[in-house]
Structures are given as structure tokens and as C-alpha cells.
Protein backbone atom coordinates (compact mmCIF):
# COMPACT_ATOMS: atom_id res chain seq x y z
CA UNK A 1 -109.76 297.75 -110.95
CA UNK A 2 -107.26 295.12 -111.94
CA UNK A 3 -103.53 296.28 -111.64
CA UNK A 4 -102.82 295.86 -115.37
CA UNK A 5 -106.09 298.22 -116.23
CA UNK A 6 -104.38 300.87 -113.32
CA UNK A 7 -100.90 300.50 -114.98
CA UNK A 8 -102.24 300.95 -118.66
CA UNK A 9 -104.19 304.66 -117.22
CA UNK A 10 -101.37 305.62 -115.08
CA UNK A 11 -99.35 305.14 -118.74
CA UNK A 12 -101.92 306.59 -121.05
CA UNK A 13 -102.10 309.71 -118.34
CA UNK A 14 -97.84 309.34 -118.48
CA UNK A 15 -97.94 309.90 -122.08
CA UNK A 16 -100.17 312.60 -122.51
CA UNK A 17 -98.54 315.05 -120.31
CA UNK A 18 -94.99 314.11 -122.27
CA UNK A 19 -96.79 315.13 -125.43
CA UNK A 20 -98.34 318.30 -123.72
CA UNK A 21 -94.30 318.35 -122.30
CA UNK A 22 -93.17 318.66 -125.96
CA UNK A 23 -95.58 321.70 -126.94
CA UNK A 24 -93.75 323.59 -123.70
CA UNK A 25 -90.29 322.58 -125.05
CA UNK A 26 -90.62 323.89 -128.34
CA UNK A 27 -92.11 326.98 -127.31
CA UNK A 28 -89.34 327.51 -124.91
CA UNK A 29 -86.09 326.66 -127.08
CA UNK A 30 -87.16 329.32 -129.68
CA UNK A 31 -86.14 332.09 -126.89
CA UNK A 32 -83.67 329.88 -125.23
CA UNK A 33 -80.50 327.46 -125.66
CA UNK A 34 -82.20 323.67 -124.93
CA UNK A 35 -79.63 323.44 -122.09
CA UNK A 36 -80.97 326.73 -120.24
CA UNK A 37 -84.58 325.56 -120.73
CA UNK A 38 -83.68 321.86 -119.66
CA UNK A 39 -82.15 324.10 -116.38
CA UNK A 40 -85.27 325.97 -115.59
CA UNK A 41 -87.29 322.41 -115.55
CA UNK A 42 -85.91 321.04 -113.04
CA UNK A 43 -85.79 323.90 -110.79
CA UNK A 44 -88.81 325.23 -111.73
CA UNK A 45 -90.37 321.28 -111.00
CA UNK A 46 -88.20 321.45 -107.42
CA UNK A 47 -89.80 324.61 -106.14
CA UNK A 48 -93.26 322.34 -107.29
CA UNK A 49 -92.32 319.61 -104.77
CA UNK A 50 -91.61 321.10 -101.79
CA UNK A 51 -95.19 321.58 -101.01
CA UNK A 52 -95.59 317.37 -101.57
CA UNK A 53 -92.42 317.39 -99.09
CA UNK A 54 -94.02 319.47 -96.45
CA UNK A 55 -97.04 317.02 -97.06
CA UNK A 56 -94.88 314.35 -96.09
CA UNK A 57 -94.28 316.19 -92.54
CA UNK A 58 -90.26 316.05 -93.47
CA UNK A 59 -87.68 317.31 -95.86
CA UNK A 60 -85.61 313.75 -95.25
CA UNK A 61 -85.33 311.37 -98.33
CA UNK A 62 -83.86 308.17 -97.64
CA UNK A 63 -80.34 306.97 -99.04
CA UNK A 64 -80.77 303.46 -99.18
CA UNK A 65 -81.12 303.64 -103.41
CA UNK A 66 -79.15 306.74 -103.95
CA UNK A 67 -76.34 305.57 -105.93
CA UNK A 68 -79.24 304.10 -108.43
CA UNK A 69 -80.96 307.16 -108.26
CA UNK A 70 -77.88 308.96 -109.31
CA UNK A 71 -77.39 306.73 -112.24
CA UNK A 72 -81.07 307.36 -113.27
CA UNK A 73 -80.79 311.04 -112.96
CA UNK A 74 -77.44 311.02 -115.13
CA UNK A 75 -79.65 308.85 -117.78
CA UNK A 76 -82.09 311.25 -117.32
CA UNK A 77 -80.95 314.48 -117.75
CA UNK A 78 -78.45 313.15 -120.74
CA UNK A 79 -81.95 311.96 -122.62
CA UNK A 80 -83.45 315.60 -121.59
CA UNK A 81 -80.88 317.36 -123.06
CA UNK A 82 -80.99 315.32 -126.03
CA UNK A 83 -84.44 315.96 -126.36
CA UNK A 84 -84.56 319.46 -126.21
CA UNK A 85 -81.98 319.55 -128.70
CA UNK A 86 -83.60 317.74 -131.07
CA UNK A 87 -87.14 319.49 -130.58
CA UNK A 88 -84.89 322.38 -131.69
CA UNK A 89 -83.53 321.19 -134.15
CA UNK A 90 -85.90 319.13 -136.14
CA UNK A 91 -90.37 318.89 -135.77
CA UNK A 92 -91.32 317.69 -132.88
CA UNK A 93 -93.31 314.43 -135.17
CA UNK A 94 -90.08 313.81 -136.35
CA UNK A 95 -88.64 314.17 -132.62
CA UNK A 96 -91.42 311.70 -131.36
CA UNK A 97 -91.26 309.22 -134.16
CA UNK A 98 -87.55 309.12 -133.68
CA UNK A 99 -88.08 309.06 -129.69
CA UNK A 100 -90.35 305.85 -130.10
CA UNK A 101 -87.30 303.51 -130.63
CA UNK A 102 -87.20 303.61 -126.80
CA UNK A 103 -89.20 300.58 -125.85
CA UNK A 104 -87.14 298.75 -128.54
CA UNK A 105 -83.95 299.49 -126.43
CA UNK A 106 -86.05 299.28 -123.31
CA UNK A 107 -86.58 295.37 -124.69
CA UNK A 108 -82.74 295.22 -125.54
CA UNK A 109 -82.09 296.33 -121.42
CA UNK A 110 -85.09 294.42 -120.29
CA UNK A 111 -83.28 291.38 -121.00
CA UNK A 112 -79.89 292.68 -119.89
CA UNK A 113 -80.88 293.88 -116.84
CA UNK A 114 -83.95 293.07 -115.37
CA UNK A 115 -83.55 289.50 -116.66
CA UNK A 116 -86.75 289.28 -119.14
CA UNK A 117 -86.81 286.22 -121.41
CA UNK A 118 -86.41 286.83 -125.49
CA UNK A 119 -87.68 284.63 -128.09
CA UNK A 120 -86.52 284.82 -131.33
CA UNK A 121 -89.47 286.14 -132.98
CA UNK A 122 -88.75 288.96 -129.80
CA UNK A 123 -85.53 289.57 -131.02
CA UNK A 124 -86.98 289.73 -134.51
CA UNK A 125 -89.73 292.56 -134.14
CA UNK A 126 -86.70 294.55 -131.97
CA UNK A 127 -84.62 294.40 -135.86
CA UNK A 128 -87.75 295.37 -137.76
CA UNK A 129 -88.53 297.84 -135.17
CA UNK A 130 -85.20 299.91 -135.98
CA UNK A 131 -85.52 299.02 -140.16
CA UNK A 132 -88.36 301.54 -139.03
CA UNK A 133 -86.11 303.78 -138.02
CA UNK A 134 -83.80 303.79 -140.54
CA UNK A 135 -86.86 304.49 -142.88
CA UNK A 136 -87.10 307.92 -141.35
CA UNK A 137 -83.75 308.67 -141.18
CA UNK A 138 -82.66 307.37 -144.77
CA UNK A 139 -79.09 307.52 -144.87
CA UNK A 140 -77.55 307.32 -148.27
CA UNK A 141 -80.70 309.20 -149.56
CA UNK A 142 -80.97 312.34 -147.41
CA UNK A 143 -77.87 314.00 -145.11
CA UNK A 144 -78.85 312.39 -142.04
CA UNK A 145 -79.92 315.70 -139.85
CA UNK A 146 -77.82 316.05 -136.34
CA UNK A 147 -81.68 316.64 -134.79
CA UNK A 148 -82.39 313.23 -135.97
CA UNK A 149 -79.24 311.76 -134.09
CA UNK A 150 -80.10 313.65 -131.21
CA UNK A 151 -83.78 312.37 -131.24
CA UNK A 152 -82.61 308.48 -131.65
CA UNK A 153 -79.68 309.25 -128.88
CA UNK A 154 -82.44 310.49 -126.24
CA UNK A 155 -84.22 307.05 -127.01
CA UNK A 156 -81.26 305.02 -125.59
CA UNK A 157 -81.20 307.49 -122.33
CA UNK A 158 -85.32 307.40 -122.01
CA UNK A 159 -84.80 303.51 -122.37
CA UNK A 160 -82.01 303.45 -119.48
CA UNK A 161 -84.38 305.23 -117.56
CA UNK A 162 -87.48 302.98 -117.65
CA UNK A 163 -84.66 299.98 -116.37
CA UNK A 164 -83.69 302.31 -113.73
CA UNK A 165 -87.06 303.24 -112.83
CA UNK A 166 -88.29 299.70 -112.73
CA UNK A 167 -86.68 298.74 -109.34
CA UNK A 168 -86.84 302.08 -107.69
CA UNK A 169 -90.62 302.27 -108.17
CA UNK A 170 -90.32 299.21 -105.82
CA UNK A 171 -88.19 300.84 -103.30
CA UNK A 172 -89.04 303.95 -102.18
CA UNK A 173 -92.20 305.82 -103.15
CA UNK A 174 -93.78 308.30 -105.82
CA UNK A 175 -92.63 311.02 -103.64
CA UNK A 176 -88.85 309.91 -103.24
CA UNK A 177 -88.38 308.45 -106.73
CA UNK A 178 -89.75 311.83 -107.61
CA UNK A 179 -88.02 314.27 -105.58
CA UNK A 180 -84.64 312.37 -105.66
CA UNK A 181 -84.48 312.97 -109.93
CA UNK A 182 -85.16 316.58 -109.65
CA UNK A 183 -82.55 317.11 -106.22
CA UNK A 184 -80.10 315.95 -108.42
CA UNK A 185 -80.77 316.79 -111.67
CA UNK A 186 -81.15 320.38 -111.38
CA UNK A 187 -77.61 321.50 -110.19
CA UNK A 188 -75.90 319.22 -113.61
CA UNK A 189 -78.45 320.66 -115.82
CA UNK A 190 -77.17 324.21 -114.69
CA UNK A 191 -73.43 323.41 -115.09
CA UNK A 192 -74.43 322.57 -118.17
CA UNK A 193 -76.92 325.81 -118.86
CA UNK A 194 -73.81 327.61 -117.73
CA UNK A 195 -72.05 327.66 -120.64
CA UNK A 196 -74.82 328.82 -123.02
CA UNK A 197 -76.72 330.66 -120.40
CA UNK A 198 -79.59 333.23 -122.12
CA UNK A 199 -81.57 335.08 -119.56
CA UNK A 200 -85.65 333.85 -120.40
CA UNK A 201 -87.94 336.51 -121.87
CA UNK A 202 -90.64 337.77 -119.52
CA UNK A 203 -93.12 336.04 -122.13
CA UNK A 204 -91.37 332.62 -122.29
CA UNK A 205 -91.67 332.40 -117.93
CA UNK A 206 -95.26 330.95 -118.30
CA UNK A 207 -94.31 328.38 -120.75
CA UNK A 208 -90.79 327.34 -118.83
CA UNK A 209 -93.23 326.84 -115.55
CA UNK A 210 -96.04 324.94 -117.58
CA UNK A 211 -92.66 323.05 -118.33
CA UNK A 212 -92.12 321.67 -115.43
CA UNK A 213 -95.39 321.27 -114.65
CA UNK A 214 -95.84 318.72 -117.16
CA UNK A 215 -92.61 316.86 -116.41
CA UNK A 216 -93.37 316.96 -112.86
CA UNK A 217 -96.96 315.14 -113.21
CA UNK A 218 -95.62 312.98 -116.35
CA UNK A 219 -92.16 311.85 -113.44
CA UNK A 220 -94.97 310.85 -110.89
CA UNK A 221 -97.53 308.79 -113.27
CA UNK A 222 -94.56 306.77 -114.87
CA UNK A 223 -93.56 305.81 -111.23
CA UNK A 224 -97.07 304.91 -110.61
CA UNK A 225 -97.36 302.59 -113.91
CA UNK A 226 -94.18 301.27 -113.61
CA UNK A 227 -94.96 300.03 -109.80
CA UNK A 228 -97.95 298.38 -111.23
CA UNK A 229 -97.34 296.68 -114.08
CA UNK A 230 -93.99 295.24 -116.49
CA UNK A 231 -91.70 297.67 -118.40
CA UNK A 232 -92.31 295.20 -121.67
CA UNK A 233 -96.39 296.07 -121.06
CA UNK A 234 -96.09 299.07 -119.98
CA UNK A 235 -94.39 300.35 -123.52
CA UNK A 236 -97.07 299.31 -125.33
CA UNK A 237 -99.00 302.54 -124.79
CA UNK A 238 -96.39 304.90 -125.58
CA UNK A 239 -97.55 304.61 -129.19
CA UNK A 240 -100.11 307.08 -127.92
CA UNK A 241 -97.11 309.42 -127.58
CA UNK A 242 -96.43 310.50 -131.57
CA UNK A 243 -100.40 310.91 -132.17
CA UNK A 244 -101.19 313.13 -129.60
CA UNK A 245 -97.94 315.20 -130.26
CA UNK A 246 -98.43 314.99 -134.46
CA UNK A 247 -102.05 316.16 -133.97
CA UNK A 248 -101.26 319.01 -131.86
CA UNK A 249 -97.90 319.82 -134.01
CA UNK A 250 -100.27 320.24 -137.12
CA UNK A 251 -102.90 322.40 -135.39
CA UNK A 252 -100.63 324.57 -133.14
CA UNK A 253 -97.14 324.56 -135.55
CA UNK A 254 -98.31 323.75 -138.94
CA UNK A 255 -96.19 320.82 -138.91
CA UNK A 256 -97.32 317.92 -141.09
CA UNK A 257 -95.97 314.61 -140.84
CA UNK A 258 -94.57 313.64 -144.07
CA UNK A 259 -94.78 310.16 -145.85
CA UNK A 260 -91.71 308.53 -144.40
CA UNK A 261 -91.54 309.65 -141.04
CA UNK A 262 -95.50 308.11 -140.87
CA UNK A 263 -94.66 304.85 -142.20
CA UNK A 264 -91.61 304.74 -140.03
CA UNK A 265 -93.23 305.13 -137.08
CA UNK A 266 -96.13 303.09 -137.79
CA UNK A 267 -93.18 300.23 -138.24
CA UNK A 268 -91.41 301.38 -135.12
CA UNK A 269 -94.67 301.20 -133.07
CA UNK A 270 -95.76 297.40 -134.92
CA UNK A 271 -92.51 296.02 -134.28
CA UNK A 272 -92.21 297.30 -130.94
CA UNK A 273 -95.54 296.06 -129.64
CA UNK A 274 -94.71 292.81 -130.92
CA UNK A 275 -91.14 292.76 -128.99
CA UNK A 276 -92.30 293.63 -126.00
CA UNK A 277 -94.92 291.30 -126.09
CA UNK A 278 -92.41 287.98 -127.07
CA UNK A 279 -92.08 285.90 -124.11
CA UNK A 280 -92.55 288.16 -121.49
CA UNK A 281 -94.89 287.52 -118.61
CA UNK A 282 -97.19 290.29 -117.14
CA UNK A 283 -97.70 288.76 -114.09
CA UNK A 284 -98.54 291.61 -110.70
CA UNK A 285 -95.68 292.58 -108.97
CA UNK A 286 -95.84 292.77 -105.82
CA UNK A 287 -97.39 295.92 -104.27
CA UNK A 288 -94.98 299.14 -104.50
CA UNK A 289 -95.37 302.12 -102.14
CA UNK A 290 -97.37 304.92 -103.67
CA UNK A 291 -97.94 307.73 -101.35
């Protein structure tokens, strides 16, 4: 199996448990502030590695990345808060449609940071991606909700990540990129749960577990897809993200997606496929460490 086909099922497998991720949210925040929930994922997800660490015959993580581990975990749990915010506050279609901007500012750091080329016609689907954007937000024409700003604000974090990710998933392994993100985000996200804290229902236990869970399996995928293959190629699946979370919004939540937040997205997705695609090579990397 060809690296590209591995990095396009490690993605498609990445996305699927974000959208099953989303469900869990929701679920949660209606018993719970978003900051308390975001709390109980992480710890929740650290108790779930320390088998994999016992695996690994030792609790030691190495510290030759760690300051760019601690700037991806402070990306990280910004965009997670931000998230569960905005699953809150607005439908999670809405949320995801919003959320899709990411590979558009993932193309914007791309060529910041990691150095990828941009042609103009690049540069053009990025502008066309966010007129897509705009569409669903509508300012002038509808009071811009603060869900919605908390949706496209979690794009620019989940963006920072993927650069962050890129060259860790070439340093250390699943395991380390991994455990290192939960180690440290789980004591901010409780300073921050502290000042909200509610106490979970018995009930919403299960669905705070199946929480991190998800996040846990969707953390070590991404690693795996990112070690294989480009950030720019790599976003092209995350389309995949708003369908699988609209169909199961409509089914589970009765949420429908309306008109503009469709033809928004479907924009978003068009224009950000073609970025990401402008004058970037998708050449294998070199092997990464995946145990």
C-alpha cells in the first residue's frame, strides 16, 4: 500500500472519530460548562494511555521537542475550548461548516512555516474559500452569533495545530506526540474548568469517557497521516468531516442544515481543495516512527 493511499485512511479514520467526537461534545455540554467537559477529556484520555505507556516498558517521554509540544498543546487546548463552546452555542453543522476554514489557514501557515510554495491561483481558492465563510456567517444581514466566532476562532487553533503536528510526527512517535498533548493539556484545561466547575451527572460519565475515547484514537490517527503524507494533501479529506457530522446531527438532534450554511460549506470545501492542491508537491517524506 502506497504511503499516500495509508495517509488518505489514516485521515478518513482521523475524521470520523472527530465527527463521532462532536456527538460526545454536545451531549456533554448540555449538563456541563464546555470548559469542565474539555477538563474531563483530557484526563479521562490520560488515564486511557497509561496502559500504551506500560506497553512501552517505561513511563519516560523524551524532552528533546518539548518546548514545541508545549506550543501545540497551548494551540490545542485554545481550539478545544473554542470548540466546545461553539458546539454549545450554535448546531454542530453549523460548528463543522464553520470549523472547515481550517485547511484554508492550514494553507496560509503551510507557507509561513513549513515553507510550502503558493501560486496565485493558491492564494486565490484560499480568498474564495473564506467568501464561503462569510456566506454562512452573513454579517450585515443576520447578528453575527458569538457560536459562530467561536467556531471560525477554533479553525485558526486546529490549523496551528496541523503545523505543529507536522514536524513532531517526524520526531518522536505516535505514542509521545500522543501522550505529551494530553500530559500537558489536562492540568490548563482544569485551571480553566476551575472557574466554572459543575460536578458531571452520573448519566453524562459514559458520554464524557466515550469523549475521550474518541479524541484519544482521532490524536493517534492524525499523527499517523500526518507522518505519512503532506499537511496540503492531507486536508483534502477533512471535507468528510461536515457530512458525517450533518448526517448524524439530523438523525440523532433533528438538526437540519439550512440553505446557507450548505452552500457555504460546499464553497469552503471547493476552494479549499483547490488551495491546498496549488503548487504543492506530495512527494513521501521520509519514514516517521510509528510505534
Amino acid at each position: 500500500m502506497s504511503p499516500a493511499l495509508q495517509g488518505a485512511l489514516w485521515m478518513v479514520a482521523t475524521v470520523a472519530f472527530s465527527a463521532a467526537n462532536v456527538v460526545c461534545i454536545r451531549i456533554a455540554v448540555a449538563d456541563v460548562h464546555p470548559f469542565v467537559a474539555a477538563f474531563f477529556r483530557n484526563a479521562l484520555a490520560l488515564v486511557m494511555l497509561l496502559p500504551w505507556l506500560l506497553a512501552s516498558g517505561t513511563f519516560r517521554l523524551p524532552v528533546q521537542a518539548l518546548p514545541l509540544h508545549a506550543v501545540r498543546a497551548g494551540f490545542g487546548l485554545t481550539g478545544m475550548l473554542l470548540f466546545f463552546t461553539a458546539v454549545h452555542l450554535t448546531t454542530m453543522a453549523e460548528t463543522t461548516a464553520l470549523t472547515q476554514t481550517a485547511p484554508l489557514f492550514g494553507v496560509l501557515g503551510a507557507v509561513v512555516v513549513l515553507k510550502e510554495r503558493a501560486s496565485l491561483r493558491r492564494w486565490a481558492g484560499v480568498l474564495v474559500g473564506f467568501a464561503g465563510a462569510l456566506l454562512i456567517l452573513r454579517p450585515g444581514f443576520e447578528d453575527v452569533s458569538l457560536g459562530a466566532l467561536a467556531a471560525l476562532a477554533a479553525a485558526v487553533f486546529m490549523a496551528a495545530d496541523w503545523i505543529t503536528l507536522k514536524p513532531l510526527a517526524r520526531i518522536d512517535t505516535t505514542r509521545v506526540v500522543v501522550t505529551w498533548l494530553t500530559v500537558l493539556m489536562t492540568p490548563l484545561s482544569l485551571a480553566a474548568a476551575l472557574f466554572v466547575w459543575q460536578t458531571p451527572a452520573l448519566a453524562t460519565m459514559p458520554w464524557l469517557f466515550a469523549l475521550a475515547m474518541t479524541a484519544t484514537l482521532g490524536q493517534a490517527t492524525a499523527v499517523r497521516a500526518f507522518a505519512m503524507m503532506d499537511v496540503s494533501y492531507l486536508a483534502l479529506f477533512d471535507f468528510l468531516r461536515l457530512v458525517f457530522v450533518a448526517a448524524i446531527g439530523f438523525v440523532a438532534f433533528g438538526e437540519i442544515l439550512d440553505m446557507w450554511t450548505a452552500a457555504g460549506a460546499a464553497i469552503i470545501v471547493a476552494a479549499g481543495s483547490f488551495a491546498v492542491r496549488q503548487g504543492t508537491a506530495v512527494a513521501t517524506p521520509p519514514p516517521a516512527k510509528l510505534q
